[in-house]
Protein backbone atom coordinates (compact mmCIF):
# COMPACT_ATOMS: atom_id res chain seq x y z
CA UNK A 1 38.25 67.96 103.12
CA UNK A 2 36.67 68.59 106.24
CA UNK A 3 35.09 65.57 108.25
CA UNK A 4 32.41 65.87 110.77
CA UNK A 5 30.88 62.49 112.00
CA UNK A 6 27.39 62.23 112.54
CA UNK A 7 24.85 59.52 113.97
CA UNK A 8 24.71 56.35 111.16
CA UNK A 9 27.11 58.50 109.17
CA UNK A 10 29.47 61.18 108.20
CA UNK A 11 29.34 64.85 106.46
CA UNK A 12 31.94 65.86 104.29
CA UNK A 13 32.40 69.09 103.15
CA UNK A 14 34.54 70.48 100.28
CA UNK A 15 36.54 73.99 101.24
CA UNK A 16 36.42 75.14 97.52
CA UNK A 17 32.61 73.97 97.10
CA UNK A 18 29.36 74.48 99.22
CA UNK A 19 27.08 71.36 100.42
CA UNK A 20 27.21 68.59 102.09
CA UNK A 21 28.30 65.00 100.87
CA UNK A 22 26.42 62.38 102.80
CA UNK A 23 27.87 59.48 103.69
CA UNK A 24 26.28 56.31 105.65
CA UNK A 25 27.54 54.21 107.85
CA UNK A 26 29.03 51.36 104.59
CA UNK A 27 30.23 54.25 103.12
CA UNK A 28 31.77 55.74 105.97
CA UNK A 29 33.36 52.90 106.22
CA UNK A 30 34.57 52.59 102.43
CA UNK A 31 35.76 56.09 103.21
CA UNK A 32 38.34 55.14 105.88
CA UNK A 33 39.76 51.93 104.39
CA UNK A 34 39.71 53.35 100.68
CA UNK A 35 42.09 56.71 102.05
CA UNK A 36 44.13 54.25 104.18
CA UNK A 37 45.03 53.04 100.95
CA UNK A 38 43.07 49.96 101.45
CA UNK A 39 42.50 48.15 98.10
CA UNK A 40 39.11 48.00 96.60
CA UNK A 41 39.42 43.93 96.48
CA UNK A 42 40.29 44.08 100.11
CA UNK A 43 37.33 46.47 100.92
CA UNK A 44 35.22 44.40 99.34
CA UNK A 45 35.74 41.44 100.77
CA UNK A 46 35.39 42.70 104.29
CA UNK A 47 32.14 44.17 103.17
CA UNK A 48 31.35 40.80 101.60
CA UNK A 49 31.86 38.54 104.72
CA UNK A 50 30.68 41.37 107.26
CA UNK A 51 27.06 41.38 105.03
CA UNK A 52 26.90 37.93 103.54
CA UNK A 53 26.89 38.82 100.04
CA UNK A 54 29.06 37.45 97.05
CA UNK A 55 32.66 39.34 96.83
CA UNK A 56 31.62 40.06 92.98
CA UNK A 57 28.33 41.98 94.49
CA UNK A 58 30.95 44.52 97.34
CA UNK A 59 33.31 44.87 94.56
CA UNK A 60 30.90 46.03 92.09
CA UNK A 61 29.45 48.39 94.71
CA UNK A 62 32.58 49.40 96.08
CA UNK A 63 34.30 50.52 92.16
CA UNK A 64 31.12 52.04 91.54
CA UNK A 65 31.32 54.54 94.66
CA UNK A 66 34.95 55.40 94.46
CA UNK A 67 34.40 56.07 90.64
CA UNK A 68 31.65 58.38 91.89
CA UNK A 69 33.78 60.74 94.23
CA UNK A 70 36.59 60.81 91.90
CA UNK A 71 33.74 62.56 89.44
CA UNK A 72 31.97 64.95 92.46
CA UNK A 73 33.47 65.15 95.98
CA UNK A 74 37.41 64.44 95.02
CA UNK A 75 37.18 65.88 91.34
CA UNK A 76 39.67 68.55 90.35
CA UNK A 77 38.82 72.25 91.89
CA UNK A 78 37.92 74.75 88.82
CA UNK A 79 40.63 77.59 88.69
CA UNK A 80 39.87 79.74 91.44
CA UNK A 81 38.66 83.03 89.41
CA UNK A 82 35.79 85.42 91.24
CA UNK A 83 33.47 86.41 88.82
CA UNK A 84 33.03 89.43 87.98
CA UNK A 85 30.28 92.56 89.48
CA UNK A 86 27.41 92.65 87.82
CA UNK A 87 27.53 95.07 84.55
CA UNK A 88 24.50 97.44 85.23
CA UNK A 89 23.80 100.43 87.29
CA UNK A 90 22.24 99.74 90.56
CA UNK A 91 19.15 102.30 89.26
CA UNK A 92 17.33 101.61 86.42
CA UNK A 93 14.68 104.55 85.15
CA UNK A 94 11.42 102.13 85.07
CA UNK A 95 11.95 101.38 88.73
CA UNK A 96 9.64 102.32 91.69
CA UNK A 97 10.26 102.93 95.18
CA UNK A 98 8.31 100.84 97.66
CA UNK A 99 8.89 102.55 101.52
CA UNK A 100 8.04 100.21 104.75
CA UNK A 101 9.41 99.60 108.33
CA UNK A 102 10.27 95.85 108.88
CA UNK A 103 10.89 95.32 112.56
CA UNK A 104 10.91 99.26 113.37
CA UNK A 105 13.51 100.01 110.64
CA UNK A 106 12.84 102.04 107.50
CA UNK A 107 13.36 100.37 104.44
CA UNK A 108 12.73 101.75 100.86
CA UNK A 109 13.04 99.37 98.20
CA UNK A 110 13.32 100.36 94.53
CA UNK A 111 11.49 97.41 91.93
CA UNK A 112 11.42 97.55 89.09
CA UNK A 113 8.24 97.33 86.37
CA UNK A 114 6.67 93.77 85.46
CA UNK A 115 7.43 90.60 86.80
CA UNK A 116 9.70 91.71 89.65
CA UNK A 117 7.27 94.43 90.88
CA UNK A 118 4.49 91.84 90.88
CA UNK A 119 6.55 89.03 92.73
CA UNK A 120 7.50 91.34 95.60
CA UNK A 121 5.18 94.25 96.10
CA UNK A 122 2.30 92.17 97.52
CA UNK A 123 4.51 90.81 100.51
CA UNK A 124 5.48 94.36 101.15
CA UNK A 125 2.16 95.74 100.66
CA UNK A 126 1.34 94.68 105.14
CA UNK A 127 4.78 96.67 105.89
CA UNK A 128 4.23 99.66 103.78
CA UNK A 129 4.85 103.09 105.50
CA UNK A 130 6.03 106.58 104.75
CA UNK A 131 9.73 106.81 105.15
CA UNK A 132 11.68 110.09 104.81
CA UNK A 133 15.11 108.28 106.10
CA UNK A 134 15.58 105.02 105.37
CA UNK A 135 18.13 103.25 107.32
CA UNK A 136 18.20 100.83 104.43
CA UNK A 137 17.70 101.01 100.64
CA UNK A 138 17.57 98.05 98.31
CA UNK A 139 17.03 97.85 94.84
CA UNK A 140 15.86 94.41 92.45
CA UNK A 141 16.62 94.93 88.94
CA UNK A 142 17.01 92.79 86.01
CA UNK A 143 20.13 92.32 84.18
CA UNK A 144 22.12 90.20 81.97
CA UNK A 145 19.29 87.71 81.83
CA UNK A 146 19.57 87.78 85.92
CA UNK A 147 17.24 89.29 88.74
CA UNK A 148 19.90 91.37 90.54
CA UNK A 149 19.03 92.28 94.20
CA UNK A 150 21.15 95.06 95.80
CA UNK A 151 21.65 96.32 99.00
CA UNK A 152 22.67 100.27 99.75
CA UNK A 153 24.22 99.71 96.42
CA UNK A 154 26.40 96.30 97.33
CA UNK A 155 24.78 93.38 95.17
CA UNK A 156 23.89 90.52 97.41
CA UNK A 157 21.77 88.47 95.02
CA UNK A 158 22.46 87.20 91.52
CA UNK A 159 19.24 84.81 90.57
CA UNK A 160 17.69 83.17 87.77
CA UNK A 161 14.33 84.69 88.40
CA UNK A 162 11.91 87.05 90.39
CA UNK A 163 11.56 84.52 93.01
CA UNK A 164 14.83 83.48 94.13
CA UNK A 165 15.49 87.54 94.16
CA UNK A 166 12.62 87.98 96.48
CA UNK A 167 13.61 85.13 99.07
CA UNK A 168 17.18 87.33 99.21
CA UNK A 169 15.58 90.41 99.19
CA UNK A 170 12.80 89.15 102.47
CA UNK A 171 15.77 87.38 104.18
CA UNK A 172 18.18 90.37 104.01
CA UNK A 173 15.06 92.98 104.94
CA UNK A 174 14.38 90.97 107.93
CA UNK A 175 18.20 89.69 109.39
CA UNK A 176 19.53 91.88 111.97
CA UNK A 177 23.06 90.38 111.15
CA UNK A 178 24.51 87.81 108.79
CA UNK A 179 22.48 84.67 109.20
CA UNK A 180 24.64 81.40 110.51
CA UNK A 181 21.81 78.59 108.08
CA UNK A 182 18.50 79.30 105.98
CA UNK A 183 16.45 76.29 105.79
CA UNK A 184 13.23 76.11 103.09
CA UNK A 185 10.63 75.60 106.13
CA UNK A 186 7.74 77.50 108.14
CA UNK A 187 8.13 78.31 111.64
CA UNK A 188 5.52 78.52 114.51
CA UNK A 189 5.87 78.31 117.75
CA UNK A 190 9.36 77.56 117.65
CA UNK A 191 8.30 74.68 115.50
CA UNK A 192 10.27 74.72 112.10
CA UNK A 193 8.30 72.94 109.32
CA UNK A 194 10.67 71.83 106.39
CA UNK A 195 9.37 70.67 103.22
CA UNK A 196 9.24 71.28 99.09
CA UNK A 197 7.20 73.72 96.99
CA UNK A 198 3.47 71.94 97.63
CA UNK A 199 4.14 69.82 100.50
CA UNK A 200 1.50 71.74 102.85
CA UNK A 201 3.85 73.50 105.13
CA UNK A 202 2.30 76.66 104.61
CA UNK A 203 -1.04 75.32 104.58
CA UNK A 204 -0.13 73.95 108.39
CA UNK A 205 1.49 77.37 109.25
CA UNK A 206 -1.69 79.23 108.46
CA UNK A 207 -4.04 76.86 110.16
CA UNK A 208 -1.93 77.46 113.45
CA UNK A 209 -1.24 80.99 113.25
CA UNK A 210 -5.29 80.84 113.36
CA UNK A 211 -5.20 78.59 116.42
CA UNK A 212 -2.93 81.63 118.24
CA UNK A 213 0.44 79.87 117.52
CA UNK A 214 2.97 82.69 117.25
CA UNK A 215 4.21 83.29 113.55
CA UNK A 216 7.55 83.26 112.15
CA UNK A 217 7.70 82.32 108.51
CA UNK A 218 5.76 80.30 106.04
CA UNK A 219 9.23 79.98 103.27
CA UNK A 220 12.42 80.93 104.41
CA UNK A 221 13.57 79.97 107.57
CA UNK A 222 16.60 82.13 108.64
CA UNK A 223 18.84 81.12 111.86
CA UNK A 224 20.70 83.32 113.19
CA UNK A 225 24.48 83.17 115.11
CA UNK A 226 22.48 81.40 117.81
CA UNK A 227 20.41 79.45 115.53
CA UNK A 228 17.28 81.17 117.07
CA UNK A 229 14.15 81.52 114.39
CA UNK A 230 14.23 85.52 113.07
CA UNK A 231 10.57 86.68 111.97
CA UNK A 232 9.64 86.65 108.72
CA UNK A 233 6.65 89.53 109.08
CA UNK A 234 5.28 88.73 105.33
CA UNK A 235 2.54 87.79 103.79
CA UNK A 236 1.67 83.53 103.22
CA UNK A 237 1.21 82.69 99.92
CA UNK A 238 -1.52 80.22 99.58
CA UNK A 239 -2.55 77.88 96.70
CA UNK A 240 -6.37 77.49 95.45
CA UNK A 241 -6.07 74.66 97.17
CA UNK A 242 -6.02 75.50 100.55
CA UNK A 243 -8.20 78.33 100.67
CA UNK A 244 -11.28 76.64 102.08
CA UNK A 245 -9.22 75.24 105.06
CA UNK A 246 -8.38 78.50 106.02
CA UNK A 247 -10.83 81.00 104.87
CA UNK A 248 -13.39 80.05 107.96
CA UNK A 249 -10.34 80.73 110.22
CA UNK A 250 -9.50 84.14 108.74
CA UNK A 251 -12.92 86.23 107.23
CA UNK A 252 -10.59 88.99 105.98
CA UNK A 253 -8.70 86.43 103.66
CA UNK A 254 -11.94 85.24 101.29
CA UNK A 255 -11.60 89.34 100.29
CA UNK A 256 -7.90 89.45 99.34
CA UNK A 257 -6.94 89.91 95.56
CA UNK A 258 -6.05 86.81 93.67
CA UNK A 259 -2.99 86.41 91.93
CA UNK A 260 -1.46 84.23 89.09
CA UNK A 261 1.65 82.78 90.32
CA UNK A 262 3.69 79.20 88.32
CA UNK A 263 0.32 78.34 87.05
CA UNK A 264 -1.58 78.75 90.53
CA UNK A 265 -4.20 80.99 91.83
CA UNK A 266 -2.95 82.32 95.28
CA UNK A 267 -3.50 84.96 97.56
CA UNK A 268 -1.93 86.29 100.28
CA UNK A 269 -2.72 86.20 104.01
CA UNK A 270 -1.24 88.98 106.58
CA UNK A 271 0.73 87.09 109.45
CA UNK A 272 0.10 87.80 113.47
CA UNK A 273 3.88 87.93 113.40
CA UNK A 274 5.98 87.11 116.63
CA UNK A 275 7.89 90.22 117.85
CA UNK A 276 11.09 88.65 118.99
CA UNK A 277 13.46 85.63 117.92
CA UNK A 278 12.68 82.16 118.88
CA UNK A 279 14.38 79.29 120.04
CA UNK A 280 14.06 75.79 117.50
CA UNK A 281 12.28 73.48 119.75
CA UNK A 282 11.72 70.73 116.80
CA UNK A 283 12.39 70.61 113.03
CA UNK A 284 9.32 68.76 111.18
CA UNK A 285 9.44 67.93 107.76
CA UNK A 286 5.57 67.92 106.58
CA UNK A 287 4.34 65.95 103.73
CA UNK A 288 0.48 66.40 102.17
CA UNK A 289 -0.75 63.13 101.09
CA UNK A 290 -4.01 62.66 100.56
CA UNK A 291 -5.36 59.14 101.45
CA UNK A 292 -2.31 58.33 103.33
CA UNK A 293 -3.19 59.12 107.28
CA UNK A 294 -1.79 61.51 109.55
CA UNK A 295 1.24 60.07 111.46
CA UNK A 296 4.51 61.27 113.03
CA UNK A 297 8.13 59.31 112.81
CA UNK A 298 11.12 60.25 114.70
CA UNK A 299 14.43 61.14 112.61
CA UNK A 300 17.95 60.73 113.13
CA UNK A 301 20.09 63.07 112.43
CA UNK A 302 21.48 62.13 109.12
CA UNK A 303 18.41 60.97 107.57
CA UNK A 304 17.09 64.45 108.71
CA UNK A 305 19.92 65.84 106.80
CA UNK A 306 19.12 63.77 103.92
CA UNK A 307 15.46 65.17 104.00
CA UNK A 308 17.51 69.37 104.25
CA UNK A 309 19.28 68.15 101.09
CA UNK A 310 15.77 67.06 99.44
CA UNK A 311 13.78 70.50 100.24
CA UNK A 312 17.13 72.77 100.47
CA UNK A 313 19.29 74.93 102.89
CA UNK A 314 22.31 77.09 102.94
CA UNK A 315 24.71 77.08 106.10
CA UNK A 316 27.38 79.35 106.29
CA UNK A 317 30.92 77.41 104.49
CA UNK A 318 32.90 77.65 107.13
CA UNK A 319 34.11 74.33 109.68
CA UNK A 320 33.20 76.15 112.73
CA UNK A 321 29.88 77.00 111.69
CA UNK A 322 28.93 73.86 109.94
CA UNK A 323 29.86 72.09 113.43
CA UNK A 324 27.52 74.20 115.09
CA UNK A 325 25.05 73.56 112.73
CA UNK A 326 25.29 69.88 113.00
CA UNK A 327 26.20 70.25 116.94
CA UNK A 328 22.43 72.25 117.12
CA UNK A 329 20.63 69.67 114.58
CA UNK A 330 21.85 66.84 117.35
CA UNK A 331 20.44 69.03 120.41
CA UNK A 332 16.57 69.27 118.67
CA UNK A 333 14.18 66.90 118.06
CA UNK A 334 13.32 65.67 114.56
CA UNK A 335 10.32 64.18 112.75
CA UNK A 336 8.56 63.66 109.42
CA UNK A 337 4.95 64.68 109.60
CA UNK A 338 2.93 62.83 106.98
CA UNK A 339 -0.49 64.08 107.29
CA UNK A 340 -4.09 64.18 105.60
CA UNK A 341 -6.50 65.51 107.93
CA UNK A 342 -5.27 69.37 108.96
CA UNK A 343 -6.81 69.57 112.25
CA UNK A 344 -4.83 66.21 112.70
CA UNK A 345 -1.70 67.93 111.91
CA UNK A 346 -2.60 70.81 113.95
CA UNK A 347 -2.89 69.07 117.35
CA UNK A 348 0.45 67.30 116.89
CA UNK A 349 2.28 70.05 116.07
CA UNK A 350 0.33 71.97 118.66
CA UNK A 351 1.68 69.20 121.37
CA UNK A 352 5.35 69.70 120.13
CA UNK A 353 4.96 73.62 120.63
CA UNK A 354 4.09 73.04 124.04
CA UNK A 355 7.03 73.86 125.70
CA UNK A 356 8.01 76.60 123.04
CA UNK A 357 9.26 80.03 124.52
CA UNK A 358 6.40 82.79 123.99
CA UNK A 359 7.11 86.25 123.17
């Protein structure tokens, strides 16, 4: 197990098994005694006098969380077996090439017919370029009941669906190297802006790319060995919902096709893109919420973690990068953004971009 102690808590990570187990400061504590070989009845009562409840309440609490890592975080490793390469040609006959540049590099990209041309050609359509050499090739394929994404013929994606394919495909099309974390957040300004599917970060990312805030990404956030912000130069996908926020900010965008996408209209708006990396000046996880106010509440590090684990990220399983990660997460500042009123939203964000590097 490796350990890596945070602020009100502690991380631990499996070697066998990616993501993090959270653990707060009473469990942290429960931890320590219980792998000391501390007895449950003697944990217990600690907790009991230390918190002023009844011993029957700590012990309770205390069986119920060791009989919960003995199920997840301690349970037996599966027999290490690595599955096997996909079963299907890299090619397929129905798919069609797709040639752009992506940060001055030629790329062609092979999709194939249906849903996985529709998912990905529109945020390649900005990009698109003629391309006798490309200096990389990538294909996306179905197969096996799996999206398959492929890279000069090495398969780097295995997914349930078009989507998660074209988040591997964009992330590997724009990397320049192996990426050290990918968070699911927005960037501008060297402002990252964490959240769920419909939480308004991409909303706020359009809003300030209008206001002349440099542009990095509305979906994937990808660090890399640095942890600087790489740009994302795709298209935002925006929801029905949005559209009159951001159509008087961007004339070209009331013109752009609309698409069917999870049971949403959307469309797609063509970034002012940053040319260079960024450094993370502040990590903001947004929230829409309509009726609720606009306000802005500091984070420590392990609820901010808590909040990664709620919208998702990937960090590289290794000790020496996940203490980096954790190392970098303590060095930025962190906040939840709850907002209502977009302009509202803008200015703070706006304030924390302030002293963000420009290109």
């Amino acid at each position: 197990m490796w350990e890596f102690p945070v602020d009100q808590g502690l991380v631990l990570v499996r070697p066998d098994f990616d993501g993090f187990y959270l653990l707060n400061s009473t469990a942290q504590l429960v931890w320590r005694e219980w792998r000391e070989g501390i007895s449950v009845a003697e944990i217990a009562a600690g907790l009991a006098a230390d918190f002023g409840i009844a011993v029957e309440v700590a012990r309770r609490d205390v069986e119920a969380t060791v009989v919960s890592w003995q199920a997840g975080l301690l349970a037996p490793s599966p027999p290490s077996v690595l599955p096997p390469p996909p079963a299907v040609e890299v090619e397929k006959a129905d798919a069609r090439p797709f040639d752009c540049v992506v940060h001055g590099n030629a790329m062609r990209v092979f999709l194939e017919s249906g849903e996985v041309w529709d998912e990905i050609a529109p945020r390649l359509d900005p990009l698109r370029a003629e391309v006798t050499l490309p200096a990389r090739t990538f294909h996306v394929r179905t197969g096996a009941g799996r999206v398959l994404v492929f890279r000069d013929g090495a398969c780097i994606g295995d997914e349930e669906n078009a989507a998660g394919a074209r988040a591997i495909l964009l992330q590997a099309m724009a990397s320049r190297g192996e990426p050290a974390a990918i968070l699911h957040a927005g960037g501008c300004g060297g402002v990252l802006l964490a959240g769920h599917t419909h939480s308004g970060k991409s909303t706020l990312c359009a809003a300030l790319m209008g206001r002349g805030v440099p542009y990095y990404c509305d979906d994937s956030a990808v660090l890399d060995r640095d942890f600087q912000l790489t740009p994302m130069p795709f298209p935002l996908m925006l929801r029905s919902g949005s559209w009159p926020l951001i159509e008087g900010r961007f004339p070209e965008f009331g013109k752009s096709p609309v698409y069917r996408r999870w049971g949403s209209d959307i469309r797609f708006l063509t970034p002012r893109c940053a040319p260079a990396a960024a450094t993370v000046t502040a990590l903001v996880f947004v929230r829409y919420l309509k009726g609720a106010g606009t306000q802005l509440a500091e984070l420590t590090v392990f609820d901010s973690l808590l909040a990664l684990q709620r919208s998702g990220f990937w960090v590289e399983h290794s000790p020496e990068t996940i203490a980096r990660f954790l190392a970098w997460l303590a060095e930025i500042p962190r906040y939840t953004l709850q907002y209502e009123d977009l302009p509202a939203a803008e200015g703070i964000i706006l304030d924390l971009t302030a002293h963000a590097p420009r290109p």
